[in-house]
PDB file of N, CA and C in Angstrom:
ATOM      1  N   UNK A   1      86.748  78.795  79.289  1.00  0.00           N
ATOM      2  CA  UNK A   1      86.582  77.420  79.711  1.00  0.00           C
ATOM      3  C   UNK A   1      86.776  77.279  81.221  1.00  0.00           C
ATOM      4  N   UNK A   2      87.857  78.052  81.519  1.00  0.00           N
ATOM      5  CA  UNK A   2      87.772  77.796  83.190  1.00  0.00           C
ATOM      6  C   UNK A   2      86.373  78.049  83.790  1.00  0.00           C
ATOM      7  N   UNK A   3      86.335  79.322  83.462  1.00  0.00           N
ATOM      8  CA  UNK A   3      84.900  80.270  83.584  1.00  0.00           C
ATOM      9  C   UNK A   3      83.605  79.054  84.086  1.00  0.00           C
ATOM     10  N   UNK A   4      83.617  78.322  83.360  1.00  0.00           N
ATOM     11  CA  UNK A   4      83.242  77.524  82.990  1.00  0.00           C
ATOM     12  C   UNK A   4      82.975  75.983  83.751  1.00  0.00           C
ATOM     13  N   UNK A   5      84.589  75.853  83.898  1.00  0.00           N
ATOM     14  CA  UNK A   5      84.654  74.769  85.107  1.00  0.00           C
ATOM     15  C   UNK A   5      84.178  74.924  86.174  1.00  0.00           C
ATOM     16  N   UNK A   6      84.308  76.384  86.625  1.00  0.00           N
ATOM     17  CA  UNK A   6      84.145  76.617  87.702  1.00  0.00           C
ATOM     18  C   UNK A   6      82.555  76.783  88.165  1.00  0.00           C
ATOM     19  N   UNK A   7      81.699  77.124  86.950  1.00  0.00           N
ATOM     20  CA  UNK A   7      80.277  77.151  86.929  1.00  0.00           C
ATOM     21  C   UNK A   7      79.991  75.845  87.254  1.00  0.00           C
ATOM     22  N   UNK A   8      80.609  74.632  86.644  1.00  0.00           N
ATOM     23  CA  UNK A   8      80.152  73.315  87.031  1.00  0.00           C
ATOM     24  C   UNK A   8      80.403  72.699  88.232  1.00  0.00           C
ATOM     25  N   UNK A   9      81.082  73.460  88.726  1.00  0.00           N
ATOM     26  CA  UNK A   9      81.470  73.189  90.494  1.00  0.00           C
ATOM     27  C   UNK A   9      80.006  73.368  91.275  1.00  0.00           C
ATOM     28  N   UNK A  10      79.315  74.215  90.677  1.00  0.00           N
ATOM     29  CA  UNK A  10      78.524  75.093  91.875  1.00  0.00           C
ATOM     30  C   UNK A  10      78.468  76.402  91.852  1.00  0.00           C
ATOM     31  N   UNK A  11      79.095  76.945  91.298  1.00  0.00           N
ATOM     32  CA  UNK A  11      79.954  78.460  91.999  1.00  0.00           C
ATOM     33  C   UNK A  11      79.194  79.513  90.532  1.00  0.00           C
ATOM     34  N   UNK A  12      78.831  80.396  90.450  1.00  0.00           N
ATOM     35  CA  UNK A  12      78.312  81.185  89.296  1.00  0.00           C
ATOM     36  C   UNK A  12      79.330  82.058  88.940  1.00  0.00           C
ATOM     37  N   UNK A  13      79.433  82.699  87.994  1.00  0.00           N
ATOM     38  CA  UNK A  13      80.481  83.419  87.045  1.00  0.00           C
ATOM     39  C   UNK A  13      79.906  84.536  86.804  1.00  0.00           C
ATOM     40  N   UNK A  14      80.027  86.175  86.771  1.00  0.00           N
ATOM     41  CA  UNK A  14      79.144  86.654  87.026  1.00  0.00           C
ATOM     42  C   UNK A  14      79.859  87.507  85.520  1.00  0.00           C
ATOM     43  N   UNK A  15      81.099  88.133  85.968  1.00  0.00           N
ATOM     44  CA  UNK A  15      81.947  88.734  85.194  1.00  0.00           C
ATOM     45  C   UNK A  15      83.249  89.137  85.301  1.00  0.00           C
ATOM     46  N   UNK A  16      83.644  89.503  84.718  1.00  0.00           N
ATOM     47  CA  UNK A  16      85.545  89.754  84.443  1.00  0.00           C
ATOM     48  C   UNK A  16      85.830  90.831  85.187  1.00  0.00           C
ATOM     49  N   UNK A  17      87.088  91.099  84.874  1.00  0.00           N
ATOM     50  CA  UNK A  17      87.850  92.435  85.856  1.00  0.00           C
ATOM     51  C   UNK A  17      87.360  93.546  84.528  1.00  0.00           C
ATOM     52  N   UNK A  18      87.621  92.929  83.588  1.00  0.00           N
ATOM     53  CA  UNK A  18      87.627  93.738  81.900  1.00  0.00           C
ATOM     54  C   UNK A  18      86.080  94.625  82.048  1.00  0.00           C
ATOM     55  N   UNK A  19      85.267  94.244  82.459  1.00  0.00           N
ATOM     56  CA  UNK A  19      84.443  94.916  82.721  1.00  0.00           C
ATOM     57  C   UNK A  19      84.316  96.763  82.823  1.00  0.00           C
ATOM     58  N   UNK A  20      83.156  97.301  81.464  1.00  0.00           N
ATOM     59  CA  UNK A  20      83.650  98.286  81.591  1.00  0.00           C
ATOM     60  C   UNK A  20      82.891  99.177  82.644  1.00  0.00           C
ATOM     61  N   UNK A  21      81.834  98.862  82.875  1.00  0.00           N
ATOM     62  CA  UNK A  21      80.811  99.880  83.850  1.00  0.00           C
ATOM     63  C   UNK A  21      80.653  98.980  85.307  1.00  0.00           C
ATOM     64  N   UNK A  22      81.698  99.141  86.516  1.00  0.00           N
ATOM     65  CA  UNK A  22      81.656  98.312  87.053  1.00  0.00           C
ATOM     66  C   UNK A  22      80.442  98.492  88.223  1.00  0.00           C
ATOM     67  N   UNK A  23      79.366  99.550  87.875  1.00  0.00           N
ATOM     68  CA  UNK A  23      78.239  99.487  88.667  1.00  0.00           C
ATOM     69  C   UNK A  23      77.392  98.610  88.762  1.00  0.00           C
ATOM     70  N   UNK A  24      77.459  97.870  87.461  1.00  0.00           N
ATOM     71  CA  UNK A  24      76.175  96.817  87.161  1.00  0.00           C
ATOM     72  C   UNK A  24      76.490  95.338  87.429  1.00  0.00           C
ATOM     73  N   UNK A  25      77.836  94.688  88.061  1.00  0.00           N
ATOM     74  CA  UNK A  25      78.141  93.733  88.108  1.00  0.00           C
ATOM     75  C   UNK A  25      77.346  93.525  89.711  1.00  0.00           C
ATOM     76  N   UNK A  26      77.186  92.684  89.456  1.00  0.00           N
ATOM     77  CA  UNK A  26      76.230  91.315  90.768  1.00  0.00           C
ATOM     78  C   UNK A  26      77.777  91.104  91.479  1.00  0.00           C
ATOM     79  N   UNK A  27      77.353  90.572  92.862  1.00  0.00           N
ATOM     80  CA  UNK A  27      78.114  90.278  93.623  1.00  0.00           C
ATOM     81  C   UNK A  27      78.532  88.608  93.213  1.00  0.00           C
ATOM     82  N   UNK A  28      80.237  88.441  93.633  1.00  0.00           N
ATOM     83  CA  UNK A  28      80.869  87.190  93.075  1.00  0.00           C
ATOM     84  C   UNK A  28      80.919  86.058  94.072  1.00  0.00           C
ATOM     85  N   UNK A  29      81.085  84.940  94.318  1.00  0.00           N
ATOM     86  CA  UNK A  29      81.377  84.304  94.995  1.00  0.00           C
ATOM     87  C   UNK A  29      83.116  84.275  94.945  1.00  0.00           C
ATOM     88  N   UNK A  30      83.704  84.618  94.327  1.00  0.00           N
ATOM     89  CA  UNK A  30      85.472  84.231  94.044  1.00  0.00           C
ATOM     90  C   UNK A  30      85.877  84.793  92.932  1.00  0.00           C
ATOM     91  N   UNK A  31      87.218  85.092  92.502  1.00  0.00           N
ATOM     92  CA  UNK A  31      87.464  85.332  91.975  1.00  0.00           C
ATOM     93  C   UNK A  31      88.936  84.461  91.559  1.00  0.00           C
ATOM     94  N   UNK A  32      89.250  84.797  90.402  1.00  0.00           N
ATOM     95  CA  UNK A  32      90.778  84.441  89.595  1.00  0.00           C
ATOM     96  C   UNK A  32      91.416  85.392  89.060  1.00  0.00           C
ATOM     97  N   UNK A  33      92.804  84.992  89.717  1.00  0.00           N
ATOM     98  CA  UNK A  33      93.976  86.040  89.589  1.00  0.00           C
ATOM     99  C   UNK A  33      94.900  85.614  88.353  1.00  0.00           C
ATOM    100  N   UNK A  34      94.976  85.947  87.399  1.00  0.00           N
ATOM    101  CA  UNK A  34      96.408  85.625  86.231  1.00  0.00           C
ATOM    102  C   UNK A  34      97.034  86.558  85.897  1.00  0.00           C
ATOM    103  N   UNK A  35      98.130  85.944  86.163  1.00  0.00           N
ATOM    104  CA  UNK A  35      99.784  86.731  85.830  1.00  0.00           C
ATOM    105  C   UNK A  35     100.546  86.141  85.062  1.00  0.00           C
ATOM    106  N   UNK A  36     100.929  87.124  84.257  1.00  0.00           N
ATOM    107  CA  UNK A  36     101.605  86.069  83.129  1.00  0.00           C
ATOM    108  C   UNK A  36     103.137  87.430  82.948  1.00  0.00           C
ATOM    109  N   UNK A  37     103.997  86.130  82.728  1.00  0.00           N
ATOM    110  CA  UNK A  37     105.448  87.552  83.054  1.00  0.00           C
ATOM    111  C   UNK A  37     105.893  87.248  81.643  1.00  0.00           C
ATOM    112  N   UNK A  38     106.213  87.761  80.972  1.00  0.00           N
ATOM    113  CA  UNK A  38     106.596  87.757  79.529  1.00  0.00           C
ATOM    114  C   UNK A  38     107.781  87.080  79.289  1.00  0.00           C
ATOM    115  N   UNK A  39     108.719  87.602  80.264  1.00  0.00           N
ATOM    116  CA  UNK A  39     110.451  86.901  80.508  1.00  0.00           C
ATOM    117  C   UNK A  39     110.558  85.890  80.500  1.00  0.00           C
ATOM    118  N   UNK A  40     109.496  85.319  81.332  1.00  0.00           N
ATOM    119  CA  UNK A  40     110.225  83.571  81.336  1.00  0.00           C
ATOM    120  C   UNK A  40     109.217  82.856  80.826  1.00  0.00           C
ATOM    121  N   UNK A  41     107.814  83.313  80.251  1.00  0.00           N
ATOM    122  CA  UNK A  41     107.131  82.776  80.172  1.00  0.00           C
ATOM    123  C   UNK A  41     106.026  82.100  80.919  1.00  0.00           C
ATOM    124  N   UNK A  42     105.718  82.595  82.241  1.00  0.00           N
ATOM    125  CA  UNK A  42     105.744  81.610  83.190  1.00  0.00           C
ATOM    126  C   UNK A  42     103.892  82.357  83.760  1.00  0.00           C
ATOM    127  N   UNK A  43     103.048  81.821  83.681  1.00  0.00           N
ATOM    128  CA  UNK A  43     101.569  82.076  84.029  1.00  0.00           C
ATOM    129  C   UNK A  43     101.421  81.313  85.429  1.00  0.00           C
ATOM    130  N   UNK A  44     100.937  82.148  86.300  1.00  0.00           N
ATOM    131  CA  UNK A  44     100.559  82.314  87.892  1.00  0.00           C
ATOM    132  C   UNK A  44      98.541  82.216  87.603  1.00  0.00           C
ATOM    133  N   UNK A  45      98.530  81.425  87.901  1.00  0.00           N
ATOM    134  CA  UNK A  45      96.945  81.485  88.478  1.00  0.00           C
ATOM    135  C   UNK A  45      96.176  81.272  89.301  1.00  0.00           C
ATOM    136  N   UNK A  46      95.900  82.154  90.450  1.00  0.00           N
ATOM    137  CA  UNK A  46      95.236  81.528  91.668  1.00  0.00           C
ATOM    138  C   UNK A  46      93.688  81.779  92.167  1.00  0.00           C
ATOM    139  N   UNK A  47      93.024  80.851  92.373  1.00  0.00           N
ATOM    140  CA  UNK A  47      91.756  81.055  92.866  1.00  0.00           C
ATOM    141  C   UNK A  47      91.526  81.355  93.561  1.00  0.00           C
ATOM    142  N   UNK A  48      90.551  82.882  94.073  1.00  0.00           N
ATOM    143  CA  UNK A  48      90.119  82.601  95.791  1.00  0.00           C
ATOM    144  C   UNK A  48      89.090  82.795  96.110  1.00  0.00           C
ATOM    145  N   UNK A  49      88.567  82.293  97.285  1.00  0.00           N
ATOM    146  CA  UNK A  49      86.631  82.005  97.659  1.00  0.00           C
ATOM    147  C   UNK A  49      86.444  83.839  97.888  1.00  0.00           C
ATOM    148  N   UNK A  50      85.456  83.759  98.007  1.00  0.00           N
ATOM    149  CA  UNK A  50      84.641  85.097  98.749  1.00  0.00           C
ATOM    150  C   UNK A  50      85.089  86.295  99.928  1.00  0.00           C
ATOM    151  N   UNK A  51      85.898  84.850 100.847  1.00  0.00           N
ATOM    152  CA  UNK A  51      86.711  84.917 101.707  1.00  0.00           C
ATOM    153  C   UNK A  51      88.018  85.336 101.663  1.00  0.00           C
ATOM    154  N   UNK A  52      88.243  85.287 100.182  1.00  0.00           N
ATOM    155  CA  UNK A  52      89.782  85.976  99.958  1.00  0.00           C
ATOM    156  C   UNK A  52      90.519  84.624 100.315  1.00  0.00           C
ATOM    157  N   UNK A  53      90.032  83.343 100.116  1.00  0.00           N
ATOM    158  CA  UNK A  53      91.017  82.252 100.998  1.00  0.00           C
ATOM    159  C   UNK A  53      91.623  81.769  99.588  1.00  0.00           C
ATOM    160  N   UNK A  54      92.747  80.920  99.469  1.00  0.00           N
ATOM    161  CA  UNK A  54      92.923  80.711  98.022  1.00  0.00           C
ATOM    162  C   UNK A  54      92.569  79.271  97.988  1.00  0.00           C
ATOM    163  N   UNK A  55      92.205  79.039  97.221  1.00  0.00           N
ATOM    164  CA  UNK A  55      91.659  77.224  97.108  1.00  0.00           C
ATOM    165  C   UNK A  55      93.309  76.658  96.534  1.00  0.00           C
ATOM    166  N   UNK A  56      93.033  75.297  97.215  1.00  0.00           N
ATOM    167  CA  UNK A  56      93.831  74.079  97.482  1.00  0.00           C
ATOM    168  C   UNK A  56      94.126  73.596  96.385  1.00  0.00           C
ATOM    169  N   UNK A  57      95.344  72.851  96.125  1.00  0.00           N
ATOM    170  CA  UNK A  57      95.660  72.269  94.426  1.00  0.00           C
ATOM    171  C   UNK A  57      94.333  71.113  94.115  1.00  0.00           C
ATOM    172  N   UNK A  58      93.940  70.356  94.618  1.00  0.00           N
ATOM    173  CA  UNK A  58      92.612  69.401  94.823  1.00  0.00           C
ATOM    174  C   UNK A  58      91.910  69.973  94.000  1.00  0.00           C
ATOM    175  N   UNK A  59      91.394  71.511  94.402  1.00  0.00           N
ATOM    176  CA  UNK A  59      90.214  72.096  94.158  1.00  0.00           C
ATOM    177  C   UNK A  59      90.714  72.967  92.405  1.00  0.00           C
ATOM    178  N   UNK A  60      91.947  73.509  92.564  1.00  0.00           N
ATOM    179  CA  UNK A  60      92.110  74.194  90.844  1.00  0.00           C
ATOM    180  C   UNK A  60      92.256  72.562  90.277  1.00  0.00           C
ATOM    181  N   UNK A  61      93.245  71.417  90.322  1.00  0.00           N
ATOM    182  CA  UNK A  61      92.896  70.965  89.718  1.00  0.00           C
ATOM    183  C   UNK A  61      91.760  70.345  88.812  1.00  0.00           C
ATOM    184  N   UNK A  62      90.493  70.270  90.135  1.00  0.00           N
ATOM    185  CA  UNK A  62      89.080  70.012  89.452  1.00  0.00           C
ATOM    186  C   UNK A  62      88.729  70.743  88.686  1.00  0.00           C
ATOM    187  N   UNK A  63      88.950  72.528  88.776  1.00  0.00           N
ATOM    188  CA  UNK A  63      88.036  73.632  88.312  1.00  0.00           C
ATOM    189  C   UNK A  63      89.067  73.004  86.907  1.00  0.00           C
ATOM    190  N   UNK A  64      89.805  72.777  86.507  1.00  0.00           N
ATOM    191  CA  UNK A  64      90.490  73.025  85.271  1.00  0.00           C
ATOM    192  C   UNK A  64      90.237  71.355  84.750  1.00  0.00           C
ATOM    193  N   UNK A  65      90.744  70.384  85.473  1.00  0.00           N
ATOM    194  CA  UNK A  65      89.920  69.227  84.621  1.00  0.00           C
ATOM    195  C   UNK A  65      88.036  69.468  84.422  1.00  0.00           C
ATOM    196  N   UNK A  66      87.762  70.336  85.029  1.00  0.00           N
ATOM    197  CA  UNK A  66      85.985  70.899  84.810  1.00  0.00           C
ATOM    198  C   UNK A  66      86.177  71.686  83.301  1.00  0.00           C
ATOM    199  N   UNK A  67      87.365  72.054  83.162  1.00  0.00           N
ATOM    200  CA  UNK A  67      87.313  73.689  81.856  1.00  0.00           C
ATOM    201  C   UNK A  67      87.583  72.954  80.771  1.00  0.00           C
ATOM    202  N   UNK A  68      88.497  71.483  80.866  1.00  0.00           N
ATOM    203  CA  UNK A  68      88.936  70.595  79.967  1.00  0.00           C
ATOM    204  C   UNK A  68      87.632  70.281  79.316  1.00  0.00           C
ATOM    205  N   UNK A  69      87.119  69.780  80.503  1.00  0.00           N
ATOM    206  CA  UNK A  69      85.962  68.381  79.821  1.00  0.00           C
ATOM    207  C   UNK A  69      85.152  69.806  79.125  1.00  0.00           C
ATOM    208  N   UNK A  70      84.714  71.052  79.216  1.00  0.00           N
ATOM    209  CA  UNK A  70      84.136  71.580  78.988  1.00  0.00           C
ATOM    210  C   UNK A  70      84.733  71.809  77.456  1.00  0.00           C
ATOM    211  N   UNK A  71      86.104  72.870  77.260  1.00  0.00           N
ATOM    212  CA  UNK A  71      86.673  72.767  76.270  1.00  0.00           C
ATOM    213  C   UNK A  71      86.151  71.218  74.873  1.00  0.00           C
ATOM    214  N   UNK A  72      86.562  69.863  75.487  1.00  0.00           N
ATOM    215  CA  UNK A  72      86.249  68.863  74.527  1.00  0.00           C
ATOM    216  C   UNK A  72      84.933  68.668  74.245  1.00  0.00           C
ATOM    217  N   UNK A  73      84.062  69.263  74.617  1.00  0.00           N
ATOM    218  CA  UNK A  73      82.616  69.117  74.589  1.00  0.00           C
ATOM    219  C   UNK A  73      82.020  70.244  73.919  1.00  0.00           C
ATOM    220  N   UNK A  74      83.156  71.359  74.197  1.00  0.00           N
ATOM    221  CA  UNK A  74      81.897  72.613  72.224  1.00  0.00           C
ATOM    222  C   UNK A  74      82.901  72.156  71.497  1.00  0.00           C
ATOM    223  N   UNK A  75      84.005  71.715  71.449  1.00  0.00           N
ATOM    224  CA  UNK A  75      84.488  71.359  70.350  1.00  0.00           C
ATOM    225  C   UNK A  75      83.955  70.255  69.340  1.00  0.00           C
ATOM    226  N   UNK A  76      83.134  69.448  69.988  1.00  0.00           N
ATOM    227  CA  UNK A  76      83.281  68.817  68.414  1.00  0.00           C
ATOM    228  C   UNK A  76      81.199  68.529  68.827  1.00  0.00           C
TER     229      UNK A  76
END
C-alpha cells in the first residue's frame, strides 16, 4: 500500500530490495528504508529522493495518507 501511495504521488515503484536477480531492475527514483527492532517494538521508516535526501514529515505523511486511501479502496 505504501508502494502504492507513493505511485500516486508521481513517483513509479519499480521494485524491492527482496529482489532476487538484481540485474534486471530499472533505475528508481527513491527509495524506503524499514527497521523494525523486535525489543521495543518500535518501526523506523524513512523515505529518500534519488538524491539520497530524506523527505519531510509533510511529504511521508501524504505518501501514507496516499497508502490509506489506497488500502480502503481494494478493500471493499
Amino acid at each position: 500500500a505504501v508502494s502504492r501511495g507513493i505511485a500516486r504521488m508521481g513517483l513509479q515503484v519499480y521494485t524491492s530490495m527482496s529482489t532476487e536477480d538484481n540485474s534486471k531492475i530499472p533505475p528508481a527514483d527513491g527509495n524506503i528504508e524499514i527497521k523494525v527492532n523486535s525489543t521495543s517494538n518500535m518501526v523506523d521508516l524513512r523515505f529518500f529522493t534519488s538524491l539520497e535526501i530524506s523527505l519531510g514529515e509533510a511529504d511521508i505523511i501524504h505518501v501514507l495518507e496516499s497508502a490509506k486511501t489506497v488500502l480502503q479502496f481494494t478493500r471493499h
